[in-house]
Structure formats: C-alpha cells, structure tokens
C-alpha atoms as a PDB file:
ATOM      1  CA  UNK A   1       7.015  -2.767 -21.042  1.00  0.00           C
ATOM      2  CA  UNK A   2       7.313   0.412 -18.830  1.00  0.00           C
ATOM      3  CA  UNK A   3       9.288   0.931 -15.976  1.00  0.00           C
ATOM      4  CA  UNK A   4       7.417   0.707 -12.360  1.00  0.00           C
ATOM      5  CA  UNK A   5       7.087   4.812 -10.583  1.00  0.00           C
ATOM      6  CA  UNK A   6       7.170   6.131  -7.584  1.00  0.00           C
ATOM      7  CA  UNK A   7       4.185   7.085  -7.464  1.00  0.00           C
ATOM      8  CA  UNK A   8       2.111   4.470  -7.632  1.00  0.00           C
ATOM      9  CA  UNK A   9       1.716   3.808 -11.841  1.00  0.00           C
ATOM     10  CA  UNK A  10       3.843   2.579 -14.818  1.00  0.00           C
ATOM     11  CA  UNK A  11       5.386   4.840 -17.698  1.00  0.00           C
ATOM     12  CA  UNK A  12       1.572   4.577 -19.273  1.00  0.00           C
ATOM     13  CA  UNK A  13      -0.484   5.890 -16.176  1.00  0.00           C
ATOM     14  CA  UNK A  14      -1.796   2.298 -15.162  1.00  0.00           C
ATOM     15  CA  UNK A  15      -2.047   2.757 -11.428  1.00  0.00           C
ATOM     16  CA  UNK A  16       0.474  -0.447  -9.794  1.00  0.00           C
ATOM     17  CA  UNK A  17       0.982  -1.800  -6.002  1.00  0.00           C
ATOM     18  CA  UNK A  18       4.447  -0.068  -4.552  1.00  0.00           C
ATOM     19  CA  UNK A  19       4.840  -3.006  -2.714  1.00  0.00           C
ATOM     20  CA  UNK A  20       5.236  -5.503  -5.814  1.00  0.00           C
ATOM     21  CA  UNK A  21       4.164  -3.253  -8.900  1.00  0.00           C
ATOM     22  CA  UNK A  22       1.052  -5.617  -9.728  1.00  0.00           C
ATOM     23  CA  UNK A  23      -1.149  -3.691 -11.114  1.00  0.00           C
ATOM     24  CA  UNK A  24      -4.093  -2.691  -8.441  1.00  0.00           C
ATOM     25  CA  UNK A  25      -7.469  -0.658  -9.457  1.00  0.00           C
ATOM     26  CA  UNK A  26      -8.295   3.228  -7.821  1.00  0.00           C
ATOM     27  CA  UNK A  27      -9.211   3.200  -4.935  1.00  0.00           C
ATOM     28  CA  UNK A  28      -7.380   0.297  -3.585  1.00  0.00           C
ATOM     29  CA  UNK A  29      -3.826   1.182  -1.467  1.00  0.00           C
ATOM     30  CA  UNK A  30      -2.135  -2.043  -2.510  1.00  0.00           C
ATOM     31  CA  UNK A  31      -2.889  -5.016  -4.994  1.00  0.00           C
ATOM     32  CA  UNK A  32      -5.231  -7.735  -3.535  1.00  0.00           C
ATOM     33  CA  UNK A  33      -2.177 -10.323  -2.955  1.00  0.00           C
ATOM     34  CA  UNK A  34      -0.561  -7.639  -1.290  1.00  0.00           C
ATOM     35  CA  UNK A  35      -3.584  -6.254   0.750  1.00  0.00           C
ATOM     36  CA  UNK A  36      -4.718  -9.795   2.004  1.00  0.00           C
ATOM     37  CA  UNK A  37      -0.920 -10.831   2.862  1.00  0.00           C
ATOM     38  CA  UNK A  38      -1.386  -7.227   5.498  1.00  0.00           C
ATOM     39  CA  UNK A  39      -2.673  -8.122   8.865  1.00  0.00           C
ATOM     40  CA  UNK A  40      -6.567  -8.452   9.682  1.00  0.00           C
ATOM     41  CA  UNK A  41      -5.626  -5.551  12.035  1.00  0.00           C
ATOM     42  CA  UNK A  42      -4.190  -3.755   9.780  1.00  0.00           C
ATOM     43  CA  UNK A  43      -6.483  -3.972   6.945  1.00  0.00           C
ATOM     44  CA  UNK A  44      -9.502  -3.124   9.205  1.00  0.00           C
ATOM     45  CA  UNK A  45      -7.503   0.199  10.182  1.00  0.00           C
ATOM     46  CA  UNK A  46      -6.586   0.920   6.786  1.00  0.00           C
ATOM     47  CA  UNK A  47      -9.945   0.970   6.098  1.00  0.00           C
ATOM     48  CA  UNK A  48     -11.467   3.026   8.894  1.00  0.00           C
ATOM     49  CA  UNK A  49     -12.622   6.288   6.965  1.00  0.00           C
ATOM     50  CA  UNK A  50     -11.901   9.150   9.693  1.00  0.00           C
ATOM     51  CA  UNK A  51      -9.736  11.891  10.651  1.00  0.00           C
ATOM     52  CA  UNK A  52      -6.414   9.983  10.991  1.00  0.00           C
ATOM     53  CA  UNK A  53      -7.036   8.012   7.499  1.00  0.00           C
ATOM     54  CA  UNK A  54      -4.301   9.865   5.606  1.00  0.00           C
ATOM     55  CA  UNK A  55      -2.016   9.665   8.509  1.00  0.00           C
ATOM     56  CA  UNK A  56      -2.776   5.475   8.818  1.00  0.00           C
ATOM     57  CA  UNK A  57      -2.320   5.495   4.946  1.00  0.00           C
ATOM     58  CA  UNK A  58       1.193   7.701   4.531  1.00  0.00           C
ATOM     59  CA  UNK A  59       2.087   5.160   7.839  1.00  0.00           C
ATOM     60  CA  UNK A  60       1.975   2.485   5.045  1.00  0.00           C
ATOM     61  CA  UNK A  61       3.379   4.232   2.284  1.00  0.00           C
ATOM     62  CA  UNK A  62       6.359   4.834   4.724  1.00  0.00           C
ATOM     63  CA  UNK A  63       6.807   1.391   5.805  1.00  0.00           C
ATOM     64  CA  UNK A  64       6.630  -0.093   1.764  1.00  0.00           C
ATOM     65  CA  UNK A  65       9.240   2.229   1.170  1.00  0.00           C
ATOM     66  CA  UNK A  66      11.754   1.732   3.988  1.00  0.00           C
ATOM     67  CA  UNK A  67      14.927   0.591   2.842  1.00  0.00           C
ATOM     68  CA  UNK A  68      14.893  -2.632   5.502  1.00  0.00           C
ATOM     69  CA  UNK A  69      12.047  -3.857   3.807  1.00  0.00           C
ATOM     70  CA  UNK A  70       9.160  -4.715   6.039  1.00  0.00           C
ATOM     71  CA  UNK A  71       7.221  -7.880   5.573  1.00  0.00           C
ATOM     72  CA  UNK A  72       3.556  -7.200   4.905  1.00  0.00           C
ATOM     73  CA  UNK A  73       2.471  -9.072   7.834  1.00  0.00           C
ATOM     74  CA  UNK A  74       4.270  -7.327  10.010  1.00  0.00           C
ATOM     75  CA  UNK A  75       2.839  -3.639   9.038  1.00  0.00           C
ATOM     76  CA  UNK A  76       1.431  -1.888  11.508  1.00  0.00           C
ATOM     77  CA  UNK A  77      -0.679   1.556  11.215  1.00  0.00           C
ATOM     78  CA  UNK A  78      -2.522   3.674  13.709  1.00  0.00           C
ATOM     79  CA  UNK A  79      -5.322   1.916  15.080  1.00  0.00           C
END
C-alpha cells in the first residue's frame, strides 16, 4: 500500500481526504464522512462558488493541517 501525501493523493495518484486519507473523488475537498461530519454552515460556505472560494477553501486546508488538530465540527471558513 502507498504512503498518504501532502497533497491530497497516495504514492499512485489516487486523490485521498487530508483529513483521514479516505480516498475522496475530484472535485470534492474532503471524503463524504469527513465533509458531512463539517458544519451545515460550513459546508454551505464551502460550497458558495464566488470570489472568496479559494480563500474559504485554503481556510480549510489550513485548519486540517494545524498541528492542534481541529475537530471537523468545529471548522469554520469565511462566510
């Protein structure tokens, strides 16, 4: 088996959640178990498509990777 990345696949190029390296399809941020575990809040800003969407998504990004591990349902992201 190969070794979860950084940046955001396996050793083979299969794309996997950084927040528990299940694997998750293109287009998705996390895997569904992770996504649904996020707030409703959260979600529904993740998902806004407008000019602060790549600031909302590296606001996510930055939280999965913190060292003091943030619980999932406690995520927040630029409304």
């Amino acid at each position: 088996m190969s070794s979860p990345r950084h940046d955001g696949s396996d050793g083979s190029g299969n794309l996997t959640c950084p927040s528990c390296d299940k694997p998750r399809t293109a287009g998705q941020y996390l895997c569904p178990a992770c996504w649904f575990a996020l707030t409703a809040e959260t979600r529904a800003s993740l998902n806004k498509r407008d000019g602060l969407a790549l600031t909302r998504l590296r606001e996510l990004v930055d939280q999965l990777g913190r060292s003091d591990w943030v619980p999932l349902d406690r995520i927040e992201v630029t409304p």
